[in-house]
Protein backbone atom coordinates (compact mmCIF):
# COMPACT_ATOMS: atom_id res chain seq x y z
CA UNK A 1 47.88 75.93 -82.02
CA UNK A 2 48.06 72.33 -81.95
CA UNK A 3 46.58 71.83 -85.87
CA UNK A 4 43.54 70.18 -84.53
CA UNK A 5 39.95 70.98 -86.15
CA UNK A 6 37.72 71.18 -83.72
CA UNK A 7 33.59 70.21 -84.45
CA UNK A 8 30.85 71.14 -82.69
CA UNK A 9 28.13 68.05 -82.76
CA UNK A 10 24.65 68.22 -81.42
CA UNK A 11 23.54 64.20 -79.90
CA UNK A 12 19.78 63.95 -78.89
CA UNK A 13 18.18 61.41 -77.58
CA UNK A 14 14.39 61.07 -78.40
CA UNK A 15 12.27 58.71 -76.45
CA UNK A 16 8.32 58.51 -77.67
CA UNK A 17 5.38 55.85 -77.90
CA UNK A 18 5.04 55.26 -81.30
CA UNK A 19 3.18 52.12 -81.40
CA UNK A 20 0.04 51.74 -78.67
CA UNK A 21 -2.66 49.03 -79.53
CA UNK A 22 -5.49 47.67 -77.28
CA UNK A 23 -5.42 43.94 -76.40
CA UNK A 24 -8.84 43.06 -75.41
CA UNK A 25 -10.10 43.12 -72.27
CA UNK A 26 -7.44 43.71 -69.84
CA UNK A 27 -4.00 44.57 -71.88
CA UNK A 28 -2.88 48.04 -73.43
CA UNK A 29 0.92 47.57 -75.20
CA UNK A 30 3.37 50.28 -75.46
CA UNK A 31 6.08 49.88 -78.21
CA UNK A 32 8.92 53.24 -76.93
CA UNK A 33 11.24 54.15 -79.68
CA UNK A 34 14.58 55.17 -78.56
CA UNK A 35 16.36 56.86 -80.82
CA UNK A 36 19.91 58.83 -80.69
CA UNK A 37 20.27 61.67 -83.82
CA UNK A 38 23.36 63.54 -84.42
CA UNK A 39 22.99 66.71 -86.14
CA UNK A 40 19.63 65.70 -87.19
CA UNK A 41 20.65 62.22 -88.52
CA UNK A 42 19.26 59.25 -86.66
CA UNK A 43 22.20 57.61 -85.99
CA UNK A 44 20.22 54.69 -84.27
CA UNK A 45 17.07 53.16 -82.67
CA UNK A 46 16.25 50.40 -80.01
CA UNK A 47 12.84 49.81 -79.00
CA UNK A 48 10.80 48.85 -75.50
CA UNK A 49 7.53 47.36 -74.72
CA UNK A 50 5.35 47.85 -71.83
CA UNK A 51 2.00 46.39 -70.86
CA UNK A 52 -0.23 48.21 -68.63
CA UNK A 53 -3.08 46.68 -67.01
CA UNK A 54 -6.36 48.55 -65.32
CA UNK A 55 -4.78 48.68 -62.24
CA UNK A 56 -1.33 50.16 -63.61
CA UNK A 57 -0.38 53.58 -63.20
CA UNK A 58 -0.29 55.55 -66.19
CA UNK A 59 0.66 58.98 -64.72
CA UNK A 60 3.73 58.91 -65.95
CA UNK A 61 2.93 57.74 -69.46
CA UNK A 62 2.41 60.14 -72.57
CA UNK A 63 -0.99 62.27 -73.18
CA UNK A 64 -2.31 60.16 -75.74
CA UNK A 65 -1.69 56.35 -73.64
CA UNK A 66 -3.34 57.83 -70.75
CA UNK A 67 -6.34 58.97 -72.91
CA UNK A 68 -6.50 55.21 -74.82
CA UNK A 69 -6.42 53.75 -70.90
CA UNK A 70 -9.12 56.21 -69.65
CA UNK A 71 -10.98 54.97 -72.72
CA UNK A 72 -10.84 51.35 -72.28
CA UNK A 73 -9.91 50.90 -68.95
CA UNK A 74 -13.96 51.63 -67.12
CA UNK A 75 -14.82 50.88 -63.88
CA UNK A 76 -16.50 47.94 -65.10
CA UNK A 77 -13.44 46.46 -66.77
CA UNK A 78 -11.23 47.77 -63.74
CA UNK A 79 -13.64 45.25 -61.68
CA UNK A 80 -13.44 42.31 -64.34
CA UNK A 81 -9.77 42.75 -63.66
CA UNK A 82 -9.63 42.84 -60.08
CA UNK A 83 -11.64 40.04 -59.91
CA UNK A 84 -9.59 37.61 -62.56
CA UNK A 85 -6.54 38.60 -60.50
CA UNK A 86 -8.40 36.89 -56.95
CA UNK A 87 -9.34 34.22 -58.67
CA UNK A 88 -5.92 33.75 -60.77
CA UNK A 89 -4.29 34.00 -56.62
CA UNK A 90 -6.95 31.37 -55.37
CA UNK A 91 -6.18 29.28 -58.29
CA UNK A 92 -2.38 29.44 -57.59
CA UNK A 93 -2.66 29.00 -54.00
CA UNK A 94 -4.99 26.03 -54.40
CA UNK A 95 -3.02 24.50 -57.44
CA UNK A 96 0.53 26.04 -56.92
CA UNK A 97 2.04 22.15 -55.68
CA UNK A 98 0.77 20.67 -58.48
CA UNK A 99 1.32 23.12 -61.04
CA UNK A 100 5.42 22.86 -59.73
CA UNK A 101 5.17 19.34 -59.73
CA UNK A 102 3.90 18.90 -63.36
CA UNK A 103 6.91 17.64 -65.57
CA UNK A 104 7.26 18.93 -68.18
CA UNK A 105 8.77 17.84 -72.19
CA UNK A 106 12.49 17.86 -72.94
């Protein structure tokens, strides 16, 4: 025997939304906690947002944030959006050389 102790340790790593909130009309934000426990212990935690829109896919997204999105994101809001999105393009096509030429403040 070499006189080493040997320990058996169990690492998870738990990812879950535990922060959703609507952001009127076109916004639904996603705060993941990330956390790594050690025999039960959280040893330590990091977190990551996400936005989804009415045109994001929220297949892959937990039970609950694709219930909120069903909710809030209607047709009629999934129009509003499409809509603001043309005319945010138009805008930027229309604009875009003077929106890059616009100095701005040291």
């Amino acid at each position: 025997m070499s006189g080493r102790t040997y320990y058996k340790i169990m690492i998870e790593k738990k990812s879950y939304c535990d922060k959703a909130e609507y952001i009127p009309p076109f916004a639904i934000q996603c705060r993941t906690r990330v956390a790594f426990v050690e025999d039960g212990v959280e040893q330590s935690a990091s977190f990551h947002r996400m936005v989804l829109h009415p045109d994001s896919d929220t297949s892959g997204c937990e039970p609950n944030i694709q219930a909120m999105a069903a909710a809030v994101f209607t047709d009629e809001v999934k129009q509003q959006w499409a809509d603001k999105q043309a005319a945010d393009a138009a805008a930027l096509a229309t604009d875009g050389a003077s929106i890059a030429e616009t100095p701005t403040e040291a």
